[in-house]
ModelCIF file with pLDDT and N, C-alpha, C, O atoms, coordinates in Angstrom:
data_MODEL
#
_entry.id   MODEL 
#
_entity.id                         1 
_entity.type                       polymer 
_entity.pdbx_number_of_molecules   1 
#
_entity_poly.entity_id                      1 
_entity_poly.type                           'polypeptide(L)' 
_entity_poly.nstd_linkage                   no 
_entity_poly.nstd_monomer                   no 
_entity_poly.pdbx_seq_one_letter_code       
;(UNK)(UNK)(UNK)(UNK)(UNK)(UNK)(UNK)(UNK)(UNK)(UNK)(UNK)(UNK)(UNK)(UNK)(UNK)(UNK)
(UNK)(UNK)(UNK)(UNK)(UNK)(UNK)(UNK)(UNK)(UNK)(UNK)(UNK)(UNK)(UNK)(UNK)(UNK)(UNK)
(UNK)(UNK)(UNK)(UNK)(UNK)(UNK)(UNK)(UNK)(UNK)(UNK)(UNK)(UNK)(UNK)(UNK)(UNK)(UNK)
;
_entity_poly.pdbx_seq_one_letter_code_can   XXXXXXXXXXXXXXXXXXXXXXXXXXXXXXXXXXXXXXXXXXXXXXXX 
_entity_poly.pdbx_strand_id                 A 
#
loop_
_entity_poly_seq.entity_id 
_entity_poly_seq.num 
_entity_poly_seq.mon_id 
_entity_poly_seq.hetero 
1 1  UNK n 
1 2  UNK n 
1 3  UNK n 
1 4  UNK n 
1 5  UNK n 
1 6  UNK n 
1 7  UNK n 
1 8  UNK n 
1 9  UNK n 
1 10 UNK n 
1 11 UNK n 
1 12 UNK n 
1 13 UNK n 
1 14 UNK n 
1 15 UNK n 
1 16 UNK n 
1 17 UNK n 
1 18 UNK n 
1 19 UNK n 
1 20 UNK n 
1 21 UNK n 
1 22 UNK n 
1 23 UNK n 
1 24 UNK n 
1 25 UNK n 
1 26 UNK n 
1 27 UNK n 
1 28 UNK n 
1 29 UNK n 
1 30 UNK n 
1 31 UNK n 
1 32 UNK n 
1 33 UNK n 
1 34 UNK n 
1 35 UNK n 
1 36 UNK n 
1 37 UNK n 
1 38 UNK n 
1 39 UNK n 
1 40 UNK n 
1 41 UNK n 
1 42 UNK n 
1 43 UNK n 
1 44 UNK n 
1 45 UNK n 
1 46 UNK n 
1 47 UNK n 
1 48 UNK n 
#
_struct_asym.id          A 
_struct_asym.entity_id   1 
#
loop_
_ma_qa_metric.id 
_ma_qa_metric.mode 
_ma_qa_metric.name 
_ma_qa_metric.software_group_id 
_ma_qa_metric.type 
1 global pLDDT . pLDDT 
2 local  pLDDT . pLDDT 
#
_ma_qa_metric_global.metric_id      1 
_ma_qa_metric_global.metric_value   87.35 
_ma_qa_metric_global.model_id       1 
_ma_qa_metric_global.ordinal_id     1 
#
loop_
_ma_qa_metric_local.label_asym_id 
_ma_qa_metric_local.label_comp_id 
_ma_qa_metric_local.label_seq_id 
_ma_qa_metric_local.metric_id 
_ma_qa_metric_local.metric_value 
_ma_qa_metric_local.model_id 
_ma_qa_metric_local.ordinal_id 
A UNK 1  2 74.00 1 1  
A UNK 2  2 73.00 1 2  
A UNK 3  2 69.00 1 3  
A UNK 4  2 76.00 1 4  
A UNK 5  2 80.00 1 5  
A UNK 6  2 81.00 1 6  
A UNK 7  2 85.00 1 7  
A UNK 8  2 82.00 1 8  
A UNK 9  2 82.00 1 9  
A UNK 10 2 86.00 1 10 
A UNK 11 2 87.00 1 11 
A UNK 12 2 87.00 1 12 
A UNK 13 2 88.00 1 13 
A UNK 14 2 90.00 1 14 
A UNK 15 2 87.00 1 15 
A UNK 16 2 88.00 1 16 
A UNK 17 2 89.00 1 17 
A UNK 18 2 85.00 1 18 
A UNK 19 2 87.00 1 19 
A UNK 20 2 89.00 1 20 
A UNK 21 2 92.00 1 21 
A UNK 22 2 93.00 1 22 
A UNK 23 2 94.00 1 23 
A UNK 24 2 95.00 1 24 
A UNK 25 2 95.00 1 25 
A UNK 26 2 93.00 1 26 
A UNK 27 2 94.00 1 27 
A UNK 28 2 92.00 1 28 
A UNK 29 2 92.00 1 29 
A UNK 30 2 93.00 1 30 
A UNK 31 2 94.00 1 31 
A UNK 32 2 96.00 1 32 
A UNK 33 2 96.00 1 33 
A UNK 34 2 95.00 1 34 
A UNK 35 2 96.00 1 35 
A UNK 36 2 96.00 1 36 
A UNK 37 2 95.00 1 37 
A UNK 38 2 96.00 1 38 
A UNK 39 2 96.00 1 39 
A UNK 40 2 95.00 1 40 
A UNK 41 2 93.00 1 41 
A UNK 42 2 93.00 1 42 
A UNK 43 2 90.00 1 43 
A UNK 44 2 88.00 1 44 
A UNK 45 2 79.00 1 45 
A UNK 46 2 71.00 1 46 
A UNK 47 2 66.00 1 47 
A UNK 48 2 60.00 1 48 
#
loop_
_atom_site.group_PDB 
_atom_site.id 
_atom_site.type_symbol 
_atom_site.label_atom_id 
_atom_site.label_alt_id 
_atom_site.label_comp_id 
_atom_site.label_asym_id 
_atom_site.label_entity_id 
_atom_site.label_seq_id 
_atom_site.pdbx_PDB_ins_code 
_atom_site.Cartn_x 
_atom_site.Cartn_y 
_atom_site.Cartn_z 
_atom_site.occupancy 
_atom_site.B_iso_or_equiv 
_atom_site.pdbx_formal_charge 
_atom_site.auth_seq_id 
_atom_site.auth_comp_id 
_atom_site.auth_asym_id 
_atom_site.auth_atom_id 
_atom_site.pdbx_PDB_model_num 
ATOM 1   N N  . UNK A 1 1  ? 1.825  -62.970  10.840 1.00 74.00 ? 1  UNK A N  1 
ATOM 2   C CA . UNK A 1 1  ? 1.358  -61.955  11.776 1.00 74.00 ? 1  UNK A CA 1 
ATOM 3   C C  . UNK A 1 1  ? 0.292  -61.046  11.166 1.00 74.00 ? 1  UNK A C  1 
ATOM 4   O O  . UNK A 1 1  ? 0.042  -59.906  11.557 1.00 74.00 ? 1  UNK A O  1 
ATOM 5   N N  . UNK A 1 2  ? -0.419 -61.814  9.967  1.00 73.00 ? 2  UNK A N  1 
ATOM 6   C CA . UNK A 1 2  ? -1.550 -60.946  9.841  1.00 73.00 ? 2  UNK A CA 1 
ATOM 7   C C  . UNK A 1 2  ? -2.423 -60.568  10.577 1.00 73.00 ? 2  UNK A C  1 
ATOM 8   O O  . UNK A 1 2  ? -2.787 -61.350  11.456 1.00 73.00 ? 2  UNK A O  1 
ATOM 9   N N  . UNK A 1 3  ? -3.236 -58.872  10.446 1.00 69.00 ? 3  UNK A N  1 
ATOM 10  C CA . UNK A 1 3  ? -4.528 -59.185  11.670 1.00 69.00 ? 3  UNK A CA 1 
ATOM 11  C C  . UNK A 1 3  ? -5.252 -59.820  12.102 1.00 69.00 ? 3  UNK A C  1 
ATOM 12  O O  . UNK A 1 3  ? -5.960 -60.197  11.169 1.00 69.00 ? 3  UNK A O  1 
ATOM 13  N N  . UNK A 1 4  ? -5.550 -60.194  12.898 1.00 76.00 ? 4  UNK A N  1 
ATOM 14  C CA . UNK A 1 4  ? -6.382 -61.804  13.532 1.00 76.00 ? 4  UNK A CA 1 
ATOM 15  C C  . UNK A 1 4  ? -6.263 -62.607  13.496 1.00 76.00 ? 4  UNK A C  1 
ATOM 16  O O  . UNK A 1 4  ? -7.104 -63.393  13.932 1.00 76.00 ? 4  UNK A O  1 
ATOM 17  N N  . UNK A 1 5  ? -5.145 -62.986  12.956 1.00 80.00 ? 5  UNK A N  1 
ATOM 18  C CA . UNK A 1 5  ? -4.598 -64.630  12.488 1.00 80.00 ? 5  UNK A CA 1 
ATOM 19  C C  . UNK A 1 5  ? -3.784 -64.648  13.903 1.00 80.00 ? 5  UNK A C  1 
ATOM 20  O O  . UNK A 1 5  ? -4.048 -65.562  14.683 1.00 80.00 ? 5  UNK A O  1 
ATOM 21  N N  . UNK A 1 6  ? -3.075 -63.944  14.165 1.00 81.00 ? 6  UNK A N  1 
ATOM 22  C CA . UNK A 1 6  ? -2.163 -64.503  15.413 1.00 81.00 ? 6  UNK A CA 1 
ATOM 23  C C  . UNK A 1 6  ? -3.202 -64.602  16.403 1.00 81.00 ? 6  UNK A C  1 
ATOM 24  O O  . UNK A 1 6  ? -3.227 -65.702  16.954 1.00 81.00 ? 6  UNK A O  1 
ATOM 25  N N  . UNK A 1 7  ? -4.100 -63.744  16.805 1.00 85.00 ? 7  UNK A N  1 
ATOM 26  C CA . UNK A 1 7  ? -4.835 -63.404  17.686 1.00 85.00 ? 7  UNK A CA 1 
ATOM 27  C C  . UNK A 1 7  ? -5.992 -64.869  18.063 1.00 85.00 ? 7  UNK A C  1 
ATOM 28  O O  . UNK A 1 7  ? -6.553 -65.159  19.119 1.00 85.00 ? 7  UNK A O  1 
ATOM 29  N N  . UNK A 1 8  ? -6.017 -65.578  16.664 1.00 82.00 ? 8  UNK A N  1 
ATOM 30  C CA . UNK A 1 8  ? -7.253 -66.833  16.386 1.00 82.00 ? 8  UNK A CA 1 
ATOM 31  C C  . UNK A 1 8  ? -6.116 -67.496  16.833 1.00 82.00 ? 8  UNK A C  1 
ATOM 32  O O  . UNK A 1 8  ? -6.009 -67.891  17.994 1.00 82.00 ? 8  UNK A O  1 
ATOM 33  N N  . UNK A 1 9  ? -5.146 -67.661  15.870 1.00 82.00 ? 9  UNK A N  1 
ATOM 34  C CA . UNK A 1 9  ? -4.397 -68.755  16.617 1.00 82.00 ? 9  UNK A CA 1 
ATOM 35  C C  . UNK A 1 9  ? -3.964 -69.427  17.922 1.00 82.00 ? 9  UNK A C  1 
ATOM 36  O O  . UNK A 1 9  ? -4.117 -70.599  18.267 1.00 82.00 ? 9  UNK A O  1 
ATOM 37  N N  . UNK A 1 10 ? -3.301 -68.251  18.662 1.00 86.00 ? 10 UNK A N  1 
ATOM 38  C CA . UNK A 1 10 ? -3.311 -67.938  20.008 1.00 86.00 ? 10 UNK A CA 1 
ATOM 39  C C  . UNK A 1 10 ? -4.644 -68.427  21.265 1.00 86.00 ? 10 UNK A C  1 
ATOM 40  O O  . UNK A 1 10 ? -4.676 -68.980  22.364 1.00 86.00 ? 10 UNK A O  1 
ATOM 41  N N  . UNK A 1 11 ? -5.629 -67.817  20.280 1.00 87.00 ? 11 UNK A N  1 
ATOM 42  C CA . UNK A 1 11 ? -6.719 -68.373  21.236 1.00 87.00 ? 11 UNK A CA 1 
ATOM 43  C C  . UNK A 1 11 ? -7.308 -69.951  21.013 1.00 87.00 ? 11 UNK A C  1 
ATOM 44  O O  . UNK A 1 11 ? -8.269 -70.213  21.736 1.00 87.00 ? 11 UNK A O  1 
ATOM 45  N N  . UNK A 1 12 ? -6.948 -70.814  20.290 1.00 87.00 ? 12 UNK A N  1 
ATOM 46  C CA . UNK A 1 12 ? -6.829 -72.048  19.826 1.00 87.00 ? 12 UNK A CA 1 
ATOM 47  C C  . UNK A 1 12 ? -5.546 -72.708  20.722 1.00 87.00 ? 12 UNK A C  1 
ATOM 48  O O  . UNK A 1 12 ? -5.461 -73.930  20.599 1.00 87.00 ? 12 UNK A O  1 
ATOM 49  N N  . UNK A 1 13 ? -4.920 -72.316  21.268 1.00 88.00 ? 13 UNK A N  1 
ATOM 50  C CA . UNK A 1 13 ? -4.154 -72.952  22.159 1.00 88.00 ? 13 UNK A CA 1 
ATOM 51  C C  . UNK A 1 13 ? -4.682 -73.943  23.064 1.00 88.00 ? 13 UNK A C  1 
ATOM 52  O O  . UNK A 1 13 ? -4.156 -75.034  23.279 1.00 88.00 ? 13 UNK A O  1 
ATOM 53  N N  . UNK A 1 14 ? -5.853 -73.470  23.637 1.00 90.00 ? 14 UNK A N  1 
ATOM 54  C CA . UNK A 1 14 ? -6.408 -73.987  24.786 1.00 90.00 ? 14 UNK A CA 1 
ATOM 55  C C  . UNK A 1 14 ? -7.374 -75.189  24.521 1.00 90.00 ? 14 UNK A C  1 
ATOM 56  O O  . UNK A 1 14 ? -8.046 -75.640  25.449 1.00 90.00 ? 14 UNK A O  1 
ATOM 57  N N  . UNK A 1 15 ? -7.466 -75.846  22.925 1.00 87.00 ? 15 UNK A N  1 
ATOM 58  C CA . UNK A 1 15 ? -8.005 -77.011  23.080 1.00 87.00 ? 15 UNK A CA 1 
ATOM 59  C C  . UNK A 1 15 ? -7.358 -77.996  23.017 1.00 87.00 ? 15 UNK A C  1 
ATOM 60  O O  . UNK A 1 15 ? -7.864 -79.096  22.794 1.00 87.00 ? 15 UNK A O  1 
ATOM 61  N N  . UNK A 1 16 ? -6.004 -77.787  23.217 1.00 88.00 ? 16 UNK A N  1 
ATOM 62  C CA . UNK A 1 16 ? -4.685 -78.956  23.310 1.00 88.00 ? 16 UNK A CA 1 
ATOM 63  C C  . UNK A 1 16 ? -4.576 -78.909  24.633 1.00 88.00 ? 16 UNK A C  1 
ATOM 64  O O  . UNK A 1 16 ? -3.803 -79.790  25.009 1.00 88.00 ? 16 UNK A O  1 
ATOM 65  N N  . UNK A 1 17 ? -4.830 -78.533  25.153 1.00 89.00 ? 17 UNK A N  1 
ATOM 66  C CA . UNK A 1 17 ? -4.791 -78.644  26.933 1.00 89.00 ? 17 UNK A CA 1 
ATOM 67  C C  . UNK A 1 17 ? -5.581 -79.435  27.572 1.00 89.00 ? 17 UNK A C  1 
ATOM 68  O O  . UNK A 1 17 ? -6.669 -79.086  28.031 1.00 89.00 ? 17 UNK A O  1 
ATOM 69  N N  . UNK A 1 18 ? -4.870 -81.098  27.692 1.00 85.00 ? 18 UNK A N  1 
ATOM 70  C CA . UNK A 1 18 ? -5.772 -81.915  28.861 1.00 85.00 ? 18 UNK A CA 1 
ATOM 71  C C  . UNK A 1 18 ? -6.257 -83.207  27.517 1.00 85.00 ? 18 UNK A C  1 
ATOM 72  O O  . UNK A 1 18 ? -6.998 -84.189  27.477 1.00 85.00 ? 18 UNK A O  1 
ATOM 73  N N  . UNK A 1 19 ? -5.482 -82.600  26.711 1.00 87.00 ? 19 UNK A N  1 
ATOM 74  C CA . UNK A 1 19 ? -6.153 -84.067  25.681 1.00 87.00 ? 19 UNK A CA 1 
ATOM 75  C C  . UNK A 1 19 ? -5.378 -85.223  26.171 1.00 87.00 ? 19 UNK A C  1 
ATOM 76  O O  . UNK A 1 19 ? -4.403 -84.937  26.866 1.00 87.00 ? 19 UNK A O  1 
ATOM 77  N N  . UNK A 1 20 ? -5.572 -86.251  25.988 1.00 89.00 ? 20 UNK A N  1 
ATOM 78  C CA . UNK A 1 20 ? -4.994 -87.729  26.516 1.00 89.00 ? 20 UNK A CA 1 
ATOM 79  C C  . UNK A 1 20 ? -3.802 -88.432  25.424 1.00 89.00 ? 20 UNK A C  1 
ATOM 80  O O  . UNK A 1 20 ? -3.767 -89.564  24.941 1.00 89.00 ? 20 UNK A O  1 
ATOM 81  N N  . UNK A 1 21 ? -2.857 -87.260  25.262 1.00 92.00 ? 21 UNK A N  1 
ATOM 82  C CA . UNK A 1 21 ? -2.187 -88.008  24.601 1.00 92.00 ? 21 UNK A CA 1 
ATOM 83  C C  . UNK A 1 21 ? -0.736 -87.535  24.551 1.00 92.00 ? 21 UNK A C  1 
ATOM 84  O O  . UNK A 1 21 ? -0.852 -86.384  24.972 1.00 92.00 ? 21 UNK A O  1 
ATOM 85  N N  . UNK A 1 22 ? 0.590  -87.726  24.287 1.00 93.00 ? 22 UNK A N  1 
ATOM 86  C CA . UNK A 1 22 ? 1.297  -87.604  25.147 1.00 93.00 ? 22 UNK A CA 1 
ATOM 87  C C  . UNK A 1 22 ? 1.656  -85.660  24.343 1.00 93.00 ? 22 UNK A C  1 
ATOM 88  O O  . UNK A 1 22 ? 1.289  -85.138  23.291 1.00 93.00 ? 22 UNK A O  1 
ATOM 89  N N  . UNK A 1 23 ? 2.476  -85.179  25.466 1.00 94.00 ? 23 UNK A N  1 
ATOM 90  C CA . UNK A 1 23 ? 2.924  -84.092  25.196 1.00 94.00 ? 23 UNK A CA 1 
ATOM 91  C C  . UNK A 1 23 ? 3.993  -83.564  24.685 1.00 94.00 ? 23 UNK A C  1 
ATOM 92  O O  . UNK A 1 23 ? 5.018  -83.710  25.350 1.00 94.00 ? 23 UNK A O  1 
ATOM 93  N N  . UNK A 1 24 ? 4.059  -83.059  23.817 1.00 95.00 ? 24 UNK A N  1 
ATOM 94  C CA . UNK A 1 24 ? 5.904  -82.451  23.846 1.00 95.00 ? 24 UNK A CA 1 
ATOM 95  C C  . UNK A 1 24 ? 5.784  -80.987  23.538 1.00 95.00 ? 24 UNK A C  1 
ATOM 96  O O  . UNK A 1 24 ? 5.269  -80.379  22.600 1.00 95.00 ? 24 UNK A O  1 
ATOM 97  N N  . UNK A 1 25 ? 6.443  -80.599  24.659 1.00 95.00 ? 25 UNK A N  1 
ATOM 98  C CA . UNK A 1 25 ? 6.538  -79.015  24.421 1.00 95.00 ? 25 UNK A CA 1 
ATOM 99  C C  . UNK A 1 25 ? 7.971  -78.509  24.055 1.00 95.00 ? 25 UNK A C  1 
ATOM 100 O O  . UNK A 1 25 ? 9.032  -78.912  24.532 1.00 95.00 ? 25 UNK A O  1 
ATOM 101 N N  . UNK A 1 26 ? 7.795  -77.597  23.162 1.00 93.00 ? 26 UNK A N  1 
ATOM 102 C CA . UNK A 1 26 ? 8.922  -77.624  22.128 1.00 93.00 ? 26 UNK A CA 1 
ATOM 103 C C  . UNK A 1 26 ? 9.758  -76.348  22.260 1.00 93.00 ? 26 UNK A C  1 
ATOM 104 O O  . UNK A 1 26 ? 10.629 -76.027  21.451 1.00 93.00 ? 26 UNK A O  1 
ATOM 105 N N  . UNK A 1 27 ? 9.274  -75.349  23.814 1.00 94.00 ? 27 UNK A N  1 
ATOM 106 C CA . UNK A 1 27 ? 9.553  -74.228  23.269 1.00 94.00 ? 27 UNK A CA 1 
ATOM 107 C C  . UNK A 1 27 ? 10.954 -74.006  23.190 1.00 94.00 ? 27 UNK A C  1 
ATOM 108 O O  . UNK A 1 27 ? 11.238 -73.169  22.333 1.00 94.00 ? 27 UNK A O  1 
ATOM 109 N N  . UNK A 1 28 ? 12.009 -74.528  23.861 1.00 92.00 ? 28 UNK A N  1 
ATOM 110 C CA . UNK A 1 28 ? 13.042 -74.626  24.346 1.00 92.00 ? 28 UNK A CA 1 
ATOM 111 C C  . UNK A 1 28 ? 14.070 -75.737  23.628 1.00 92.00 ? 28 UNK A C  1 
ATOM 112 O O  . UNK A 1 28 ? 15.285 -75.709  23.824 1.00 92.00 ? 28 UNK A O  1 
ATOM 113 N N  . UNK A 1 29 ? 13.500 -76.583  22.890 1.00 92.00 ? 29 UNK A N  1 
ATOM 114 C CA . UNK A 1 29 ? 14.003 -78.191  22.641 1.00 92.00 ? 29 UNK A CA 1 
ATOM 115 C C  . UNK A 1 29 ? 14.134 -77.714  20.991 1.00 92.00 ? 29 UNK A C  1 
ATOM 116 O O  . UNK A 1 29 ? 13.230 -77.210  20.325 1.00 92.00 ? 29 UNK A O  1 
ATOM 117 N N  . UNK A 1 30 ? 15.734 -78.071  20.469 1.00 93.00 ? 30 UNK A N  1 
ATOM 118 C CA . UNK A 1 30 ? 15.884 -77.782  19.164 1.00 93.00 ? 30 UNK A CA 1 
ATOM 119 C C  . UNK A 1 30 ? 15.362 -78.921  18.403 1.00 93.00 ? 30 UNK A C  1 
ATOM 120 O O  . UNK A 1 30 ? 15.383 -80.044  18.907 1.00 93.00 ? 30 UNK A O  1 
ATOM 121 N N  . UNK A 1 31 ? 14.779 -78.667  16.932 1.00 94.00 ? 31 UNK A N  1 
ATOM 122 C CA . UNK A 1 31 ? 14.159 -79.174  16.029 1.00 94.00 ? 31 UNK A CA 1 
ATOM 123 C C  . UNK A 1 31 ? 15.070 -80.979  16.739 1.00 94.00 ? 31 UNK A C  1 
ATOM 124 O O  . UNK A 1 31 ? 14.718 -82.008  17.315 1.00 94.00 ? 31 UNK A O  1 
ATOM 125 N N  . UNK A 1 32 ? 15.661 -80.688  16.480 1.00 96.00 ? 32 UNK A N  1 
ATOM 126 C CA . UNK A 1 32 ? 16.663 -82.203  16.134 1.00 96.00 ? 32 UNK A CA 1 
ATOM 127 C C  . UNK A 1 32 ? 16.346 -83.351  17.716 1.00 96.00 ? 32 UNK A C  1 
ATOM 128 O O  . UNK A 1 32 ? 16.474 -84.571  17.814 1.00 96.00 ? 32 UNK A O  1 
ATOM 129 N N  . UNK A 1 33 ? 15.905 -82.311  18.763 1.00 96.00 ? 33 UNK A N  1 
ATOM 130 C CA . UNK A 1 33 ? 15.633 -83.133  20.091 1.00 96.00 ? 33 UNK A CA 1 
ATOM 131 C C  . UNK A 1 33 ? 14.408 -83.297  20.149 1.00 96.00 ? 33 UNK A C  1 
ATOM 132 O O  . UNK A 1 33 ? 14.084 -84.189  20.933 1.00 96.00 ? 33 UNK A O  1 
ATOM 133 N N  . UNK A 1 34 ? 13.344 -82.645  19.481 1.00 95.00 ? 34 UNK A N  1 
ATOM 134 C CA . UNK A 1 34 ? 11.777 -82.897  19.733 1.00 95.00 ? 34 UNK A CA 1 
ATOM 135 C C  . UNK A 1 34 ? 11.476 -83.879  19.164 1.00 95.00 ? 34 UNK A C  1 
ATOM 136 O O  . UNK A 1 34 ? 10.555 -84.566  19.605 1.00 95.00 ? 34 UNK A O  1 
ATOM 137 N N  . UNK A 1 35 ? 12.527 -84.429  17.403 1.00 96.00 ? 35 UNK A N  1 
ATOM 138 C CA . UNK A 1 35 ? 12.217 -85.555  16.669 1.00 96.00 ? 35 UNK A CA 1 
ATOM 139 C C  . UNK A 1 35 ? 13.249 -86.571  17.794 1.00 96.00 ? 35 UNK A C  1 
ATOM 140 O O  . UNK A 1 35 ? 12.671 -87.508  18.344 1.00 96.00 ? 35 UNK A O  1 
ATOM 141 N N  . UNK A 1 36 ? 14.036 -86.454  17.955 1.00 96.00 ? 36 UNK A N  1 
ATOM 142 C CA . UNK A 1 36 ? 14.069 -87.802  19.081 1.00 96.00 ? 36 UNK A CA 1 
ATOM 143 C C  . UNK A 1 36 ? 13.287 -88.206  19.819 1.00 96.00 ? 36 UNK A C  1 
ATOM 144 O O  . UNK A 1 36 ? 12.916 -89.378  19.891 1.00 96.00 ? 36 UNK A O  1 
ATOM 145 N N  . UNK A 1 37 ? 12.756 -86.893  20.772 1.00 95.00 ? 37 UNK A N  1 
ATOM 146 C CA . UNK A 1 37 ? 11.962 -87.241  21.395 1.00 95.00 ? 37 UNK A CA 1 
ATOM 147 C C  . UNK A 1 37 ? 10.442 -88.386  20.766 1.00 95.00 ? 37 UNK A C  1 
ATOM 148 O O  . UNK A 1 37 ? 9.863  -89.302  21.349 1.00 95.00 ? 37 UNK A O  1 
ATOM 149 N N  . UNK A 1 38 ? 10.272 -87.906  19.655 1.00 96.00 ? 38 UNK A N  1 
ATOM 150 C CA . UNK A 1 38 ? 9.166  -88.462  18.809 1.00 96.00 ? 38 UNK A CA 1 
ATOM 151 C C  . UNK A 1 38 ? 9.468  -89.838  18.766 1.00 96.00 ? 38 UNK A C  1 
ATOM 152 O O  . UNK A 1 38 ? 8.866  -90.692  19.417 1.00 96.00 ? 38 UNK A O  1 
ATOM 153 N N  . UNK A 1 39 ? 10.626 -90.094  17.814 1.00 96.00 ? 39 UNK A N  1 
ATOM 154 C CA . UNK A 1 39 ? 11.366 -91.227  17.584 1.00 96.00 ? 39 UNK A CA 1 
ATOM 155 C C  . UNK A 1 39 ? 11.246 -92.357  19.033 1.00 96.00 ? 39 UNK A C  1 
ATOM 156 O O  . UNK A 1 39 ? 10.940 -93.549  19.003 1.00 96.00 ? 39 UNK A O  1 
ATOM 157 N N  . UNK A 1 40 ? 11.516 -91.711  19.954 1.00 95.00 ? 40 UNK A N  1 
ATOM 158 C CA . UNK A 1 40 ? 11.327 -92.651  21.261 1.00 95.00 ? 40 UNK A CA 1 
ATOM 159 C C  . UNK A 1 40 ? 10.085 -92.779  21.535 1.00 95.00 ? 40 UNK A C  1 
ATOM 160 O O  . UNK A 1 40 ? 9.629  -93.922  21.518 1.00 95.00 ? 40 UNK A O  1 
ATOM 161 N N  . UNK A 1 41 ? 9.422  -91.936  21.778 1.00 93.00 ? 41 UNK A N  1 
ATOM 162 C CA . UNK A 1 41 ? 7.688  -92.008  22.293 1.00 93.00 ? 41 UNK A CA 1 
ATOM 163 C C  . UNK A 1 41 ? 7.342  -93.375  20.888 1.00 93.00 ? 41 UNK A C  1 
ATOM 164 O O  . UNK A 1 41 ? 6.865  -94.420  21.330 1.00 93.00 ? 41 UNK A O  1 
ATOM 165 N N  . UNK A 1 42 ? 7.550  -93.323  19.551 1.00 93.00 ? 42 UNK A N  1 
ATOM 166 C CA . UNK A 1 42 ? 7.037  -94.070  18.414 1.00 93.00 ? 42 UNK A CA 1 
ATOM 167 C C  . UNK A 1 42 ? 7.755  -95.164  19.120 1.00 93.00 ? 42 UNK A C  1 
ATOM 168 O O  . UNK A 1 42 ? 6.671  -95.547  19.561 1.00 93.00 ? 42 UNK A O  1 
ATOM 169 N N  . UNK A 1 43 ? 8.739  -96.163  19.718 1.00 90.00 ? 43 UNK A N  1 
ATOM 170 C CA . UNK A 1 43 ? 9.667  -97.071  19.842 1.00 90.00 ? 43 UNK A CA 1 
ATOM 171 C C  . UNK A 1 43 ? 9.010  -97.924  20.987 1.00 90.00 ? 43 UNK A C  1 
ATOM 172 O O  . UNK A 1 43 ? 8.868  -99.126  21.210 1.00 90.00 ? 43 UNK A O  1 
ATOM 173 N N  . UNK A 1 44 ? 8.540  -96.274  21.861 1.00 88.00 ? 44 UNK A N  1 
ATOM 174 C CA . UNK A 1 44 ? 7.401  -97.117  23.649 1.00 88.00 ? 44 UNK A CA 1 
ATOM 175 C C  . UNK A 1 44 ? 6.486  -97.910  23.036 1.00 88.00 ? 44 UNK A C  1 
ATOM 176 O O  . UNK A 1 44 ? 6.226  -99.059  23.393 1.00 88.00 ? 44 UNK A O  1 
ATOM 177 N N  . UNK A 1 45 ? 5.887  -97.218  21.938 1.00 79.00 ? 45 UNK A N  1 
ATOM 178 C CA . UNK A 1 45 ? 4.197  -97.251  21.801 1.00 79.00 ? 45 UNK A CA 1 
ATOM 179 C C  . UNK A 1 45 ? 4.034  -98.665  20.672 1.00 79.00 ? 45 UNK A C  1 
ATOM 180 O O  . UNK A 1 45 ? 2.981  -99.230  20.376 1.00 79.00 ? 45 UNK A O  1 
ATOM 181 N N  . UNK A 1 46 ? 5.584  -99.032  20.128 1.00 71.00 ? 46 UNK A N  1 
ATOM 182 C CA . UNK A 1 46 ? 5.071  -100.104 19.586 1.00 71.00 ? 46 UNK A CA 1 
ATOM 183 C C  . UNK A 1 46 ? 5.949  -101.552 20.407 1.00 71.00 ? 46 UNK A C  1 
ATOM 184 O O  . UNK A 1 46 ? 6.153  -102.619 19.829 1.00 71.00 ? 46 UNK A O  1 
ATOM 185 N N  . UNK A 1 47 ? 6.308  -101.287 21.646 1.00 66.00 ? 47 UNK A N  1 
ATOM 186 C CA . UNK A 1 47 ? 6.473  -101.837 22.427 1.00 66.00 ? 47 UNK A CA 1 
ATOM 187 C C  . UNK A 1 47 ? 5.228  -102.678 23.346 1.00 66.00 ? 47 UNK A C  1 
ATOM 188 O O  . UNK A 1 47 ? 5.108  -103.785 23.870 1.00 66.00 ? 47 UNK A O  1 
ATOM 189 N N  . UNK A 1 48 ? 4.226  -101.161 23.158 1.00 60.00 ? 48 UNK A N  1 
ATOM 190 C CA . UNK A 1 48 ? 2.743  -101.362 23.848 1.00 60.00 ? 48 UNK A CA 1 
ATOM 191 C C  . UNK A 1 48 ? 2.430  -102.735 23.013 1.00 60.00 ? 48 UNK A C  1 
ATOM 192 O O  . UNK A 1 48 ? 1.364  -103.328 23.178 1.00 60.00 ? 48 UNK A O  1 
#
């Protein structure tokens, strides 16, 4: 939470928005369900 560091960061949010690739939003999802989630998305993609 140094000065301007949160503030840069924060405003860097918005170039992850709309990229083509898949999403996981984490705000809610404990450490241990976002890597499943990973774990499965990795399992589709070498299915592809």
């Amino acid at each position: 939470n140094a000065a301007g560091y949160m503030q840069h960061a924060l405003q860097t949010r918005v170039v992850y928005e709309g990229l083509p690739y898949p999403v996981l939003d984490s705000t809610r999802v404990p450490v241990e369900d976002a890597v499943e989630k990973i774990l499965a998305l990795l399992q589709e993609d070498k299915q592809v």
